[in-house]
PDB file of N, CA and C in Angstrom:
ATOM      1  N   UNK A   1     -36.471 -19.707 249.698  1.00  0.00           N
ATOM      2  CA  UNK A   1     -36.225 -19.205 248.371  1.00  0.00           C
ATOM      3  C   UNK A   1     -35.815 -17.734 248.422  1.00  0.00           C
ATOM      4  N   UNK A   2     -36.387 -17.238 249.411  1.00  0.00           N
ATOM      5  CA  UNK A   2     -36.155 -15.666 249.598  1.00  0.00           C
ATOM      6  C   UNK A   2     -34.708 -15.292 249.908  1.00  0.00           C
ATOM      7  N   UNK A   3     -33.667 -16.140 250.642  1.00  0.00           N
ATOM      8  CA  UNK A   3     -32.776 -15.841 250.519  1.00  0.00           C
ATOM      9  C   UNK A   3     -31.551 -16.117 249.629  1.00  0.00           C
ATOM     10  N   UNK A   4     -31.926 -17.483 248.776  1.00  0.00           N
ATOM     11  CA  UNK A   4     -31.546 -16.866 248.029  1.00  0.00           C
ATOM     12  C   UNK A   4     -30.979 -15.988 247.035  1.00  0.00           C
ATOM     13  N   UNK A   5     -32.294 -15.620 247.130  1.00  0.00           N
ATOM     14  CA  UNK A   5     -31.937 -14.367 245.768  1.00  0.00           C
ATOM     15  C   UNK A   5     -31.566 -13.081 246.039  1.00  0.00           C
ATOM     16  N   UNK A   6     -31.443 -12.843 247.846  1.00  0.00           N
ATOM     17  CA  UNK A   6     -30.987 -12.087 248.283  1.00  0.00           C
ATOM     18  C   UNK A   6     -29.333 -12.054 248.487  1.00  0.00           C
ATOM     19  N   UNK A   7     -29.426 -13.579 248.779  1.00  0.00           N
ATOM     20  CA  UNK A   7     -27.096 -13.373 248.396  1.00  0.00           C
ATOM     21  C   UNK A   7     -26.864 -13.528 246.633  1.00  0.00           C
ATOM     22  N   UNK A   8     -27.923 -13.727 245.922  1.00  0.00           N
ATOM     23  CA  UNK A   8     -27.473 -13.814 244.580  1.00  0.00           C
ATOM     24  C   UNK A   8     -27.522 -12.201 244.354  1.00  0.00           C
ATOM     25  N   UNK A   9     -28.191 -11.105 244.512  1.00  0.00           N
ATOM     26  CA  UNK A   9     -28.143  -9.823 244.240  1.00  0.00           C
ATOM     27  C   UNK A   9     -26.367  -9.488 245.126  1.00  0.00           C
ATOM     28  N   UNK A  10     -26.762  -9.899 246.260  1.00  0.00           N
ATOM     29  CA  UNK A  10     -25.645  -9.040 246.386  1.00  0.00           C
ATOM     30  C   UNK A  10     -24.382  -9.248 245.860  1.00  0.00           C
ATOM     31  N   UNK A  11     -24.044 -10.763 245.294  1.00  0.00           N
ATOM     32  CA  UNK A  11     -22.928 -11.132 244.729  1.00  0.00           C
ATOM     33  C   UNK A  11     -23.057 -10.270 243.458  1.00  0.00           C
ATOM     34  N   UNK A  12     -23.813 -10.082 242.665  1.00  0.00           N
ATOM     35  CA  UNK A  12     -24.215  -9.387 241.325  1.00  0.00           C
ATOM     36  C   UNK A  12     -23.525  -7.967 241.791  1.00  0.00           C
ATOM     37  N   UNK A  13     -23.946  -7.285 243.060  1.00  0.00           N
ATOM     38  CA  UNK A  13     -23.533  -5.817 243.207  1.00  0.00           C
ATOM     39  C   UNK A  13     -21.979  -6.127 243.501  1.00  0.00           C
ATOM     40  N   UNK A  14     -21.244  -6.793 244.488  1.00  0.00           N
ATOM     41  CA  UNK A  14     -19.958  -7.200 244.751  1.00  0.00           C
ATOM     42  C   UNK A  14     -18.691  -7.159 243.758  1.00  0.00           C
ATOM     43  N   UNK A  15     -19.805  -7.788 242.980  1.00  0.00           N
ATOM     44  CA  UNK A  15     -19.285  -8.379 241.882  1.00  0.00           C
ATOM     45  C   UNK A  15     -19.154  -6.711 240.468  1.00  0.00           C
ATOM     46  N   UNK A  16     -20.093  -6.252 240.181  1.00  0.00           N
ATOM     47  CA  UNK A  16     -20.491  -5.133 239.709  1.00  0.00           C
ATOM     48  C   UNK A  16     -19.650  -3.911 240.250  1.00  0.00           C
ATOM     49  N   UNK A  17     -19.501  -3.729 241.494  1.00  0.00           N
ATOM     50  CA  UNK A  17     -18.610  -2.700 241.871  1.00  0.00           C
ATOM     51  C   UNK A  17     -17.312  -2.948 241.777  1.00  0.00           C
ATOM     52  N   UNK A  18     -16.822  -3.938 241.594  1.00  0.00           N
ATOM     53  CA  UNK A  18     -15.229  -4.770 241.462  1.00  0.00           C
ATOM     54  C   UNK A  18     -15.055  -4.589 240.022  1.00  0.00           C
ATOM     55  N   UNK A  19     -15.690  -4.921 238.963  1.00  0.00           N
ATOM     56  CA  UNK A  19     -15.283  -4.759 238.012  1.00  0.00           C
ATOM     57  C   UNK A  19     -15.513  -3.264 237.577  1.00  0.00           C
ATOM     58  N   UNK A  20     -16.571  -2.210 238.062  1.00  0.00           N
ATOM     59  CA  UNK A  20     -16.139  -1.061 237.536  1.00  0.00           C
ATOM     60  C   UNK A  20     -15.088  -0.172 238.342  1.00  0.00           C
ATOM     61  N   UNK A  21     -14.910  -0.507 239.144  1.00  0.00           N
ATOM     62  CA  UNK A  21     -13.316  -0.129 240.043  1.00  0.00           C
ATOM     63  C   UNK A  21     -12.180  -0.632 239.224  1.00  0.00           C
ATOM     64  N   UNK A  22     -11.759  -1.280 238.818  1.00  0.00           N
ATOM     65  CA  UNK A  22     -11.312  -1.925 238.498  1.00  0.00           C
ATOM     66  C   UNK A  22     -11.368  -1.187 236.630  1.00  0.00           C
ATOM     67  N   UNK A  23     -12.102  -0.876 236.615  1.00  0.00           N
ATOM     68  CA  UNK A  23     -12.263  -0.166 235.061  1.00  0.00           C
ATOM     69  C   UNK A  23     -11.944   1.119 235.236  1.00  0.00           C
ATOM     70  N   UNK A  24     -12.445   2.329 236.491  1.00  0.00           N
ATOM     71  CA  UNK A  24     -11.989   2.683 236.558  1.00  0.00           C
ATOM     72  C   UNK A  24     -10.533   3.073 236.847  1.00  0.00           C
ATOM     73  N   UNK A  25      -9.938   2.383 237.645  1.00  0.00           N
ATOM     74  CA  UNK A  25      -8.495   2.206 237.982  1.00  0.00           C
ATOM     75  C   UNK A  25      -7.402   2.154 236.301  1.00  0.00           C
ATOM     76  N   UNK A  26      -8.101   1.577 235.549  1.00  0.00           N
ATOM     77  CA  UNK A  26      -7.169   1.055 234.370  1.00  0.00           C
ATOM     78  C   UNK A  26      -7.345   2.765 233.864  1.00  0.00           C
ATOM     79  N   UNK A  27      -8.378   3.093 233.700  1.00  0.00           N
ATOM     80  CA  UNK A  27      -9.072   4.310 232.844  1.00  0.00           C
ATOM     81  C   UNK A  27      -8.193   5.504 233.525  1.00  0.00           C
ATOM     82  N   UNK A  28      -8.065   5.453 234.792  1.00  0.00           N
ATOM     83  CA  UNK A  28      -7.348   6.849 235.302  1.00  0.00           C
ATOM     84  C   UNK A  28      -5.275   6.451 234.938  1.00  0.00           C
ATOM     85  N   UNK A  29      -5.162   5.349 234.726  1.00  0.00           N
ATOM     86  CA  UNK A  29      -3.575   5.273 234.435  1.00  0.00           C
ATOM     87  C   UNK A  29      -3.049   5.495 232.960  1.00  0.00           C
ATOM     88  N   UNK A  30      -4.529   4.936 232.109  1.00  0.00           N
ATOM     89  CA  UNK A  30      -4.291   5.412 231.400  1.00  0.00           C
ATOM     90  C   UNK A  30      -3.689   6.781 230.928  1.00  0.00           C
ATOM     91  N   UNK A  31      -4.817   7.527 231.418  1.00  0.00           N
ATOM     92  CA  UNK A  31      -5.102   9.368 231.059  1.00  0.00           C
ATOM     93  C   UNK A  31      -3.869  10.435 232.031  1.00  0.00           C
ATOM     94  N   UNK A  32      -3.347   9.750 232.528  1.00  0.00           N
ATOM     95  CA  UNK A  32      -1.880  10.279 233.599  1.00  0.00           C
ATOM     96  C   UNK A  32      -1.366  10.724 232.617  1.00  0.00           C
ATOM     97  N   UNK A  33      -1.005  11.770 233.361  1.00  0.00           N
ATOM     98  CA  UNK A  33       0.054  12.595 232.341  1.00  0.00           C
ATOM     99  C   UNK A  33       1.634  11.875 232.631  1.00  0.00           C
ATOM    100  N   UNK A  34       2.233  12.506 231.685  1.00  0.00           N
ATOM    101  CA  UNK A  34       3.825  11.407 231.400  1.00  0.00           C
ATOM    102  C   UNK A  34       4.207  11.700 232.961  1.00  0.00           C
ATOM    103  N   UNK A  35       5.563  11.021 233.712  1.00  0.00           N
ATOM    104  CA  UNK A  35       6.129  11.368 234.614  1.00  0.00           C
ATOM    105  C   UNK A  35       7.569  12.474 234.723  1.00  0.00           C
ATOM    106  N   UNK A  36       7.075  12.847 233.641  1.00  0.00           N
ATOM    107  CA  UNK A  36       8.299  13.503 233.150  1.00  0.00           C
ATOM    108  C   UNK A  36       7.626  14.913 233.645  1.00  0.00           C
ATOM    109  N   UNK A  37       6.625  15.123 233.363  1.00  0.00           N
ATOM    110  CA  UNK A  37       5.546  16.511 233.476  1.00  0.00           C
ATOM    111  C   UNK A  37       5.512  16.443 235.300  1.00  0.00           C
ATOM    112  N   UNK A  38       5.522  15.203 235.835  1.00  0.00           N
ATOM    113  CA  UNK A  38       5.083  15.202 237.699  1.00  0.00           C
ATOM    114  C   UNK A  38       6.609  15.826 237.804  1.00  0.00           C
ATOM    115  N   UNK A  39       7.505  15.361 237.565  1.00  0.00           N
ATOM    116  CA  UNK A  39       8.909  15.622 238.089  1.00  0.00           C
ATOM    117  C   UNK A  39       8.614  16.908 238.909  1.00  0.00           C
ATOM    118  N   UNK A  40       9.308  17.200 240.290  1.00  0.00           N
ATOM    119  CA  UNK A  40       9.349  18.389 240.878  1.00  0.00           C
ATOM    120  C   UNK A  40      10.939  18.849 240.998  1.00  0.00           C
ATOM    121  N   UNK A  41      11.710  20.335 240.513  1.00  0.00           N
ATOM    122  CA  UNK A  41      12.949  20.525 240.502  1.00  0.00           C
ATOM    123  C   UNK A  41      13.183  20.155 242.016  1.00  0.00           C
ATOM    124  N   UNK A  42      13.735  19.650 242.667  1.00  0.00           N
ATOM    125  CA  UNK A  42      14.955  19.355 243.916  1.00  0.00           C
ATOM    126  C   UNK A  42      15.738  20.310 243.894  1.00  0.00           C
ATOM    127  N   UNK A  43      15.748  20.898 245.356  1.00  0.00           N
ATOM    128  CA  UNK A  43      17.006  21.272 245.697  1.00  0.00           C
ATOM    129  C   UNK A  43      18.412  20.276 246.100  1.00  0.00           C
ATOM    130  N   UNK A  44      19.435  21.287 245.945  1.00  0.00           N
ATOM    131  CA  UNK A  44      20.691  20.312 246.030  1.00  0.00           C
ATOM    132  C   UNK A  44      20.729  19.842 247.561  1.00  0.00           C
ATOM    133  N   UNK A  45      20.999  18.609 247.846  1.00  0.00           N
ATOM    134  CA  UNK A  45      21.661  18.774 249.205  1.00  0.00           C
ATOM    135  C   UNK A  45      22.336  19.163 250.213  1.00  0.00           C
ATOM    136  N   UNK A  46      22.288  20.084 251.087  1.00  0.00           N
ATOM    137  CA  UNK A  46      23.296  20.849 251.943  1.00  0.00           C
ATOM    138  C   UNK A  46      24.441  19.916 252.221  1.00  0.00           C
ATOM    139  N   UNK A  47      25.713  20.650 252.074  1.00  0.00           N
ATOM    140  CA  UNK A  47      26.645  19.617 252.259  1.00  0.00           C
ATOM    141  C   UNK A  47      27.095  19.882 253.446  1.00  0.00           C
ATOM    142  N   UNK A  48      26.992  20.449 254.255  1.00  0.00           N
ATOM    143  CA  UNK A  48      27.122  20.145 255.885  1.00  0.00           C
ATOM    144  C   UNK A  48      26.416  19.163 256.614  1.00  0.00           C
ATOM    145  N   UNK A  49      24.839  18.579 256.073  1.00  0.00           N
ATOM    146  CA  UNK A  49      23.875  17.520 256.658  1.00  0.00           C
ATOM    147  C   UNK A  49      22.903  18.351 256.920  1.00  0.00           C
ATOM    148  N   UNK A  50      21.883  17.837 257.867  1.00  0.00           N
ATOM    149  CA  UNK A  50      20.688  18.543 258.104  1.00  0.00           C
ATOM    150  C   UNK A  50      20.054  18.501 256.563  1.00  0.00           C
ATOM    151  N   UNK A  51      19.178  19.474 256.459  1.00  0.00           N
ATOM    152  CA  UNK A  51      18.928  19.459 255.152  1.00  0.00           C
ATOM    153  C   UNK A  51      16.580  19.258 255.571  1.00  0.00           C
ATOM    154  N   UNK A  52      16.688  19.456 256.692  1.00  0.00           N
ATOM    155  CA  UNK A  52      15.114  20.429 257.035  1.00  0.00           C
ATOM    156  C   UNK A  52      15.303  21.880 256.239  1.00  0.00           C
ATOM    157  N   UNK A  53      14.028  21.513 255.708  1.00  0.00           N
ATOM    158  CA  UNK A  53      13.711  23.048 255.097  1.00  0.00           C
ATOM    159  C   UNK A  53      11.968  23.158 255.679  1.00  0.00           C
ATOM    160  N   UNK A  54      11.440  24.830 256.167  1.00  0.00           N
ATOM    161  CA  UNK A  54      10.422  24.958 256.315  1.00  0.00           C
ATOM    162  C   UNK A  54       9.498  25.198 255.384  1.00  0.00           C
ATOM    163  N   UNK A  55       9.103  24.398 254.648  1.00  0.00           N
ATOM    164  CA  UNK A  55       8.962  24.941 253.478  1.00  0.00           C
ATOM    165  C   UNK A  55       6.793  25.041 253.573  1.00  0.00           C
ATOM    166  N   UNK A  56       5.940  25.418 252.584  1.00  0.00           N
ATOM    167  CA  UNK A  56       4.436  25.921 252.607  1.00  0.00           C
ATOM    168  C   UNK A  56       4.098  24.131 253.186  1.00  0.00           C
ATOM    169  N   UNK A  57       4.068  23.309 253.141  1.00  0.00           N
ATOM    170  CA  UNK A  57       3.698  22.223 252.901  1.00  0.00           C
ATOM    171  C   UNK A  57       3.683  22.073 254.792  1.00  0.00           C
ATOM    172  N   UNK A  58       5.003  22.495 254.933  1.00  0.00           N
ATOM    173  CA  UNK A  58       4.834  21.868 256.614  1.00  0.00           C
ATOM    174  C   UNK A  58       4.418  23.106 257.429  1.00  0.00           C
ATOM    175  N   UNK A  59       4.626  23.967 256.553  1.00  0.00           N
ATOM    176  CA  UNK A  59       3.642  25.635 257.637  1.00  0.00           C
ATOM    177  C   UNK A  59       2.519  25.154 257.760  1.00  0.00           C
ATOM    178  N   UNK A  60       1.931  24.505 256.093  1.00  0.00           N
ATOM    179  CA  UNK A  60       0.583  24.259 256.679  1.00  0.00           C
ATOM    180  C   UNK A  60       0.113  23.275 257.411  1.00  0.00           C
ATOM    181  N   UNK A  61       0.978  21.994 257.622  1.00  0.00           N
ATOM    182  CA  UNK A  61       0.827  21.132 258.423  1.00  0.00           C
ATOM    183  C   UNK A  61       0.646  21.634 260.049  1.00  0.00           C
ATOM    184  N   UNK A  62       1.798  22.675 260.401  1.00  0.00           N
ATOM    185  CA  UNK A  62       1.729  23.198 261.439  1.00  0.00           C
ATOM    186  C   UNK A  62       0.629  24.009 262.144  1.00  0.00           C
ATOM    187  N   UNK A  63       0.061  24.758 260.810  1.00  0.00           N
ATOM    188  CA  UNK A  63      -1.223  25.375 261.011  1.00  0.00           C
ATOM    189  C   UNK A  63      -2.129  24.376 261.886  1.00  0.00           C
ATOM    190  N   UNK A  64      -2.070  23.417 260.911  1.00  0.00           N
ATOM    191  CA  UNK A  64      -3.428  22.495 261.540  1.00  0.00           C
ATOM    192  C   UNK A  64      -3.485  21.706 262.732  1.00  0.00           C
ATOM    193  N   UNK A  65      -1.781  21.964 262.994  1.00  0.00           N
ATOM    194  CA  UNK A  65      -1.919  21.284 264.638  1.00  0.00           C
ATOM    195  C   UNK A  65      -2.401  21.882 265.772  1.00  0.00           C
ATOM    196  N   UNK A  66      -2.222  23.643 265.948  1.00  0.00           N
ATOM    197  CA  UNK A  66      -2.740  24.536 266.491  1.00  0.00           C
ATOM    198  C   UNK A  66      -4.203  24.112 267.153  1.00  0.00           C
ATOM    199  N   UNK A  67      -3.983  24.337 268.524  1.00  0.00           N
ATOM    200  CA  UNK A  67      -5.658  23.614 269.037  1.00  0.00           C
ATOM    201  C   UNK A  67      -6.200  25.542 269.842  1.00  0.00           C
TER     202      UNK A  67
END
């Protein structure tokens, strides 16, 4: 009997964390701001090719490879 009610709890928690994930998930798409506000300006494309730029994002990537 003891076990049971030990896979019936845990289906209850399984079950319990799925649906508030799941609540949360709906709840945060809601509250997103428009995609109009994420938009980031682009630069134009170099028209020779290439088109690496060093930009803060990969300095700091670089930082962190440093041993």
């Amino acid at each position: 009997m003891q076990e049971f009610t030990n896979k019936a709890s845990r289906r209850g928690f399984f079950l319990t964390a799925s649906v508030a994930g799941a609540a949360v998930a709906s709840v945060s798409l809601i509250k997103s701001p428009a995609p109009e506000a994420i938009a980031e300006v682009l630069k134009p494309a170099p028209t020779k090719g290439g088109g690496y730029v060093l930009s803060e994002h990969v300095k700091q990537y670089y930082k962190t490879t440093l041993v």
